[in-house]
Structure formats: structure tokens, C-alpha cells
PDB file of N, CA and C in Angstrom:
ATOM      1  N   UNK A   1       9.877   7.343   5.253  1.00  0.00           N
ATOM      2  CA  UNK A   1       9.380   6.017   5.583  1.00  0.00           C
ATOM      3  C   UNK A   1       8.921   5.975   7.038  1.00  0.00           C
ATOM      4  N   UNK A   2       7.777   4.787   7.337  1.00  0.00           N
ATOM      5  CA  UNK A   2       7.349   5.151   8.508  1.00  0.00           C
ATOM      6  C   UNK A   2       7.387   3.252   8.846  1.00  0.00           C
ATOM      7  N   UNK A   3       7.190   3.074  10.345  1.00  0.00           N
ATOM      8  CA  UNK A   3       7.602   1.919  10.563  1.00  0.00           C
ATOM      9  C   UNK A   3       6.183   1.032  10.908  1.00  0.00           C
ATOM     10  N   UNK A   4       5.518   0.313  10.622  1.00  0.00           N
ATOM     11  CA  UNK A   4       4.583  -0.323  11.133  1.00  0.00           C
ATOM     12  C   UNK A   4       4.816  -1.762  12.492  1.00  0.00           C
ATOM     13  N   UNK A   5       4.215  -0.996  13.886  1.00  0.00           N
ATOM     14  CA  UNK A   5       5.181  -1.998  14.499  1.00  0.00           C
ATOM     15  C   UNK A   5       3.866  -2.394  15.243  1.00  0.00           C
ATOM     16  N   UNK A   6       3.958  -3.803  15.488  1.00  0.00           N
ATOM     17  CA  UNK A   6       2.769  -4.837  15.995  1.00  0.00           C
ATOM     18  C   UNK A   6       3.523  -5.712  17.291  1.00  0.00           C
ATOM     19  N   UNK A   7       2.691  -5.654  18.264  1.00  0.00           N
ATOM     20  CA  UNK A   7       3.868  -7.006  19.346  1.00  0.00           C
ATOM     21  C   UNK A   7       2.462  -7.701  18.980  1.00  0.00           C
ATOM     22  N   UNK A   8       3.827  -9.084  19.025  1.00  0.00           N
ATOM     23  CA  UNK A   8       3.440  -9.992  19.199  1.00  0.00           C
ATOM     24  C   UNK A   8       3.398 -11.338  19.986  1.00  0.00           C
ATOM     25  N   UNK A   9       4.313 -10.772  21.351  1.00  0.00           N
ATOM     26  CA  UNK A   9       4.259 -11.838  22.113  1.00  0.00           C
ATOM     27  C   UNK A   9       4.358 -10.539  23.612  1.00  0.00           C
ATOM     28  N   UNK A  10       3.832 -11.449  24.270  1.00  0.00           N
ATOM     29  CA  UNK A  10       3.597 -10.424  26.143  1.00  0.00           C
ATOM     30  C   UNK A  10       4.665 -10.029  26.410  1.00  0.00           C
ATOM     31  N   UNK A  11       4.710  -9.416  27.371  1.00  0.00           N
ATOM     32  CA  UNK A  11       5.975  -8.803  28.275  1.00  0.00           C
ATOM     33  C   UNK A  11       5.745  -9.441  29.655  1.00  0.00           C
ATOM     34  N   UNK A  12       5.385 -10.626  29.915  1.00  0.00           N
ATOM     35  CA  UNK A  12       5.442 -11.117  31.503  1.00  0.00           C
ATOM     36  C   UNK A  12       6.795 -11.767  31.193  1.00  0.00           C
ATOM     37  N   UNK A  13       7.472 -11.775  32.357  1.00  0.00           N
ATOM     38  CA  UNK A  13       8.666 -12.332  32.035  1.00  0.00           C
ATOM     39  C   UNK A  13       9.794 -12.041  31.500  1.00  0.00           C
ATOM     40  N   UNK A  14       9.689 -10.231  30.718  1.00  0.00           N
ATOM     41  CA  UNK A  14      10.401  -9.728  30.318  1.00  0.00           C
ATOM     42  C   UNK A  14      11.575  -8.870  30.741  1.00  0.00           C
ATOM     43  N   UNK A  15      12.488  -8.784  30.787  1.00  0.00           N
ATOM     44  CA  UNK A  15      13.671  -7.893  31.524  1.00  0.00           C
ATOM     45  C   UNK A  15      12.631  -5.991  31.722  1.00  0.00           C
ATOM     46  N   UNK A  16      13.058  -5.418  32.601  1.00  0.00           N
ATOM     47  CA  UNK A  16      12.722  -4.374  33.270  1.00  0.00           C
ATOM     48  C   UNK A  16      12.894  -3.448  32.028  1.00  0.00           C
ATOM     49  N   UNK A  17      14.114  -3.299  31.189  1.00  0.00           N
ATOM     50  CA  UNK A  17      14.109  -2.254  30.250  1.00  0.00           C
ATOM     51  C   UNK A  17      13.612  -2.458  28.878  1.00  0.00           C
ATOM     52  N   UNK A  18      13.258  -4.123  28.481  1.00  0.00           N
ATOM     53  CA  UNK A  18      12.271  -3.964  27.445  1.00  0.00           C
ATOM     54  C   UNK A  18      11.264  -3.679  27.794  1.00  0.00           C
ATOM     55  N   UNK A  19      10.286  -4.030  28.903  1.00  0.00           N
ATOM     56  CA  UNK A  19       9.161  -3.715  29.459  1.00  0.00           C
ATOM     57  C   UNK A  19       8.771  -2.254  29.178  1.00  0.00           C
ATOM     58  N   UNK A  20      10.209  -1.625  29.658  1.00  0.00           N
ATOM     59  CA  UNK A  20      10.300   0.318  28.972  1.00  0.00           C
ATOM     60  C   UNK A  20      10.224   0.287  27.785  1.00  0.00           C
ATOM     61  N   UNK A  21      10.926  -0.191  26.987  1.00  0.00           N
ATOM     62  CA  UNK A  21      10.916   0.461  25.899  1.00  0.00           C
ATOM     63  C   UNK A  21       9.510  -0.045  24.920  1.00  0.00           C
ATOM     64  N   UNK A  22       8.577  -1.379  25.226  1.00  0.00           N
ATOM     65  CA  UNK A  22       7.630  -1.634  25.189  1.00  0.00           C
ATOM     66  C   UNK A  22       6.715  -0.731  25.185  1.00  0.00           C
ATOM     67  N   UNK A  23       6.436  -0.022  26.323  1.00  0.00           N
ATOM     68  CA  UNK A  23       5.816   1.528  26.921  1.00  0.00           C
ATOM     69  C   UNK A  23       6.183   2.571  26.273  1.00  0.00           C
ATOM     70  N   UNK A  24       7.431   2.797  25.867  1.00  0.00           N
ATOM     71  CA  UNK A  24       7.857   4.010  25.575  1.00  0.00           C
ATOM     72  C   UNK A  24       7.048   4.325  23.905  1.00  0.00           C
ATOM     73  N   UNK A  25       7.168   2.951  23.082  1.00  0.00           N
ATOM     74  CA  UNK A  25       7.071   2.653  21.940  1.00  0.00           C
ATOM     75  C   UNK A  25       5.904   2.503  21.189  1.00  0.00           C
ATOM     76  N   UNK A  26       4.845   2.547  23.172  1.00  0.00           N
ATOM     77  CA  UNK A  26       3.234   2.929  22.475  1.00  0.00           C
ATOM     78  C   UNK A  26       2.311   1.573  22.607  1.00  0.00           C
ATOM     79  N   UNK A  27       3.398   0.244  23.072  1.00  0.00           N
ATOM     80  CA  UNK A  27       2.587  -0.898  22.859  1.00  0.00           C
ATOM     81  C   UNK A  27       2.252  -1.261  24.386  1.00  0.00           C
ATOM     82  N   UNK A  28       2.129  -2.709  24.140  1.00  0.00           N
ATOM     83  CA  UNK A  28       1.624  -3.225  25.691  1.00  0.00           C
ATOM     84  C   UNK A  28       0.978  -4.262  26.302  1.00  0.00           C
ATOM     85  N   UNK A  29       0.345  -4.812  25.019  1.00  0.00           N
ATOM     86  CA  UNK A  29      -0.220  -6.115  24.963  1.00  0.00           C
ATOM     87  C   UNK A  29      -0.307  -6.719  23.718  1.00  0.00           C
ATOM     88  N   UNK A  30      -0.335  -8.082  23.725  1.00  0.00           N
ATOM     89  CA  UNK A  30      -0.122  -8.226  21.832  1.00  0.00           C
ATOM     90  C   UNK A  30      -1.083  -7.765  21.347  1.00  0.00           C
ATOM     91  N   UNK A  31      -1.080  -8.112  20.141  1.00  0.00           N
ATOM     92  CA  UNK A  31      -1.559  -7.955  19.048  1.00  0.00           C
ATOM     93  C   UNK A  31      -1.798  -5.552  19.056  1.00  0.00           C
ATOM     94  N   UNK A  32      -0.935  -4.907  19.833  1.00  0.00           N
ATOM     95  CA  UNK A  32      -1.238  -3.897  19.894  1.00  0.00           C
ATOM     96  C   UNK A  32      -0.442  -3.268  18.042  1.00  0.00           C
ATOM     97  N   UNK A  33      -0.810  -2.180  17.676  1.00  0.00           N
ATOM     98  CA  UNK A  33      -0.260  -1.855  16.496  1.00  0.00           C
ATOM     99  C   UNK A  33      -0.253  -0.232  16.855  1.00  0.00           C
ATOM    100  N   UNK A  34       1.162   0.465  16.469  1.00  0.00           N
ATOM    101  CA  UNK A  34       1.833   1.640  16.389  1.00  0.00           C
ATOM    102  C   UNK A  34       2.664   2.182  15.372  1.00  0.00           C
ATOM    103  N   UNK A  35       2.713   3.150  14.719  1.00  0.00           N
ATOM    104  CA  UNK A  35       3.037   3.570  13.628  1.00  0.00           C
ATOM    105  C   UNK A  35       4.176   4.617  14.090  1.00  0.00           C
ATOM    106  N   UNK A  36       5.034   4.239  13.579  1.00  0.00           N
ATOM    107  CA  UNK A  36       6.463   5.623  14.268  1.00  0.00           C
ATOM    108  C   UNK A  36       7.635   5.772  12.881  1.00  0.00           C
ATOM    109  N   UNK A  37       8.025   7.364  12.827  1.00  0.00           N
ATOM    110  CA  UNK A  37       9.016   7.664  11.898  1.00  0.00           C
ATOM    111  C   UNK A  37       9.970   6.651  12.323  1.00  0.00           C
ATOM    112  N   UNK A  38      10.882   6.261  10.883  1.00  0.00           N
ATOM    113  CA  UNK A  38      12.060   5.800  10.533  1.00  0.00           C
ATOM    114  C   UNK A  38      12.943   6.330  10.798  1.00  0.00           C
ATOM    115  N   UNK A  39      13.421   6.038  12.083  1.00  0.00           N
ATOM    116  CA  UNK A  39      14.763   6.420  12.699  1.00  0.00           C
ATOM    117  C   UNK A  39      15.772   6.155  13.722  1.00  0.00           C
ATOM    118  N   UNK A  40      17.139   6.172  13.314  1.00  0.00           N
ATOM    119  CA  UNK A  40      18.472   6.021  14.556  1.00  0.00           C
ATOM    120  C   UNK A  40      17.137   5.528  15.929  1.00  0.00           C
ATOM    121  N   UNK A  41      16.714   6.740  16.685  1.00  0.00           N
ATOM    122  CA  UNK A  41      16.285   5.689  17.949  1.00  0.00           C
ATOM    123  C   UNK A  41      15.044   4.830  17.802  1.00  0.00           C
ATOM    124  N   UNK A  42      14.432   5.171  17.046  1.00  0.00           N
ATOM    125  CA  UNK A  42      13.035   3.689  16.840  1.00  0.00           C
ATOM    126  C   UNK A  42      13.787   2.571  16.585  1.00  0.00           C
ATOM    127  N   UNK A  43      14.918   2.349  15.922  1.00  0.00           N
ATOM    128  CA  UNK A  43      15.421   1.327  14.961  1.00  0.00           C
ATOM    129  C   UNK A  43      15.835   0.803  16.309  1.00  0.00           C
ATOM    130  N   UNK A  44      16.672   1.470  16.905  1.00  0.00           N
ATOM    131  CA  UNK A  44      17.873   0.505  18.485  1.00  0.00           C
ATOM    132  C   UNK A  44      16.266   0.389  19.286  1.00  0.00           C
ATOM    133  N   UNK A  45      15.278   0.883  19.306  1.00  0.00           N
ATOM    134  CA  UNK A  45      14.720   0.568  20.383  1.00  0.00           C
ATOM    135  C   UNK A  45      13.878  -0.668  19.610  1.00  0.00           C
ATOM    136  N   UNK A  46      13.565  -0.586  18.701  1.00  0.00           N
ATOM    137  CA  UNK A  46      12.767  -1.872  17.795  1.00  0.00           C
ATOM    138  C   UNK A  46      14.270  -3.280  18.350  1.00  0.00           C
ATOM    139  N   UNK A  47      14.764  -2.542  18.079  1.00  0.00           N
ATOM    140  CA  UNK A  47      16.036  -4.010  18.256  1.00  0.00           C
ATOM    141  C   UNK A  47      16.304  -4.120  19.697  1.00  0.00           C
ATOM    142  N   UNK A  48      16.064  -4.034  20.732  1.00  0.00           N
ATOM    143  CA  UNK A  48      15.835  -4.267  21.825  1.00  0.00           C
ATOM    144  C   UNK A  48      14.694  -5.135  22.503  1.00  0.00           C
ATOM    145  N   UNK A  49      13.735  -4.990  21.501  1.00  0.00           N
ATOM    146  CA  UNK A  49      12.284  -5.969  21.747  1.00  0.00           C
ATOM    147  C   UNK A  49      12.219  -6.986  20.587  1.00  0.00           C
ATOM    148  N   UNK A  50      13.460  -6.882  19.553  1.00  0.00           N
ATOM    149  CA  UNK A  50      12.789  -7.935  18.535  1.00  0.00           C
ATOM    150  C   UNK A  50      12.219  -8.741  18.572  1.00  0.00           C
ATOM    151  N   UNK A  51      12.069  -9.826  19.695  1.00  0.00           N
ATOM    152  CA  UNK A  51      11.950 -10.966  19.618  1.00  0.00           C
ATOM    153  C   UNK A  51      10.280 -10.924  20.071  1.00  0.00           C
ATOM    154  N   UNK A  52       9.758  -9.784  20.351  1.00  0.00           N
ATOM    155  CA  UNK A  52       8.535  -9.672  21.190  1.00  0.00           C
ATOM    156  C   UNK A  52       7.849  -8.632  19.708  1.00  0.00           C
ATOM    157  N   UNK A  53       8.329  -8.355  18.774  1.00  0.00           N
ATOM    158  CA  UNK A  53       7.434  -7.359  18.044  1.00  0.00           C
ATOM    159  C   UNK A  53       7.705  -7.541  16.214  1.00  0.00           C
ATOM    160  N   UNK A  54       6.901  -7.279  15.427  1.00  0.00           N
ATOM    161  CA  UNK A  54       6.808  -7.517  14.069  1.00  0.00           C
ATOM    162  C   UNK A  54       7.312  -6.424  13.947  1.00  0.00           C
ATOM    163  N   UNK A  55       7.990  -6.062  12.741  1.00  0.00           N
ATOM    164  CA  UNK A  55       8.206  -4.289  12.029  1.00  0.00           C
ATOM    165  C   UNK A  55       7.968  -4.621  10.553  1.00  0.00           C
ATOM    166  N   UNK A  56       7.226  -4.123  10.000  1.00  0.00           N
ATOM    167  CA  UNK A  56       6.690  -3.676   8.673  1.00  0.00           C
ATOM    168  C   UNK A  56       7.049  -2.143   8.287  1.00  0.00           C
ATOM    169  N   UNK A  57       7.885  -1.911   6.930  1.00  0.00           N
ATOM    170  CA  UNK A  57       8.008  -0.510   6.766  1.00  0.00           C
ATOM    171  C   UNK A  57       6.681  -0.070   5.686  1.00  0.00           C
ATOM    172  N   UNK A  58       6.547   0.763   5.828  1.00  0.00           N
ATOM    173  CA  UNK A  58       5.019   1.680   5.008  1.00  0.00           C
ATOM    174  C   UNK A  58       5.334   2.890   4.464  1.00  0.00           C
ATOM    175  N   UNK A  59       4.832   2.985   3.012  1.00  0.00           N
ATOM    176  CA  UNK A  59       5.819   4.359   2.892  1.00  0.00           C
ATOM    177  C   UNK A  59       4.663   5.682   3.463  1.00  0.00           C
ATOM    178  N   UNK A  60       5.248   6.763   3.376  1.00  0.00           N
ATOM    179  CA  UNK A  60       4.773   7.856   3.917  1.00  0.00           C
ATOM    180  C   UNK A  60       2.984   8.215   3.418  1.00  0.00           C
TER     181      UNK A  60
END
């Protein structure tokens, strides 16, 4: 399974380490869209920005 992940709200205003993991995760401005394997660290780092990003799963 692969994760379909979309932000959907900015990062102004955002704490210093979602801002990272924002970056780390490929995004950066809304409406950006990134596709990443199903896994232990996508999942904690998806749950660190929830409130700023959509996740859709897609199968392989």
C-alpha cells in the first residue's frame, strides 16, 4: 500500500518541527500532492502534521 498525501493548509505559523517534517515529506505549499510507501515512519510523521494534510491510501 502506498499513501496519497495532499496539504492542505500552509505552514506560516507552524511549530519549527512540523515545518520539518512538512519538507522532509516532499510538501510545502497547499494543495502540493506526494505519494510515499506505507510505513512505521510516514505514518508518525503523517501524524505530526495531521491537521495541515489529507492522507488517502492507494493500492500499489
Amino acid at each position: 500500500m502506498k499513501l496519497k498525501i495532499t496539504q492542505v493548509r500552509s505552514i506560516i505559523g507552524a511549530l519549527r518541527n512540523q515545518k520539518d517534517t512538512i519538507k522532509a515529506l516532499g510538501l510545502g505549499h497547499p494543495h502540493y500532492v506526494t505519494v510515499k510507501p506505507k510505513n512505521p515512519q510516514i505514518l508518525g510523521m503523517v501524524n505530526v502534521v495531521r491537521h495541515l494534510v489529507t492522507v488517502e491510501e492507494i493500492a500499489d
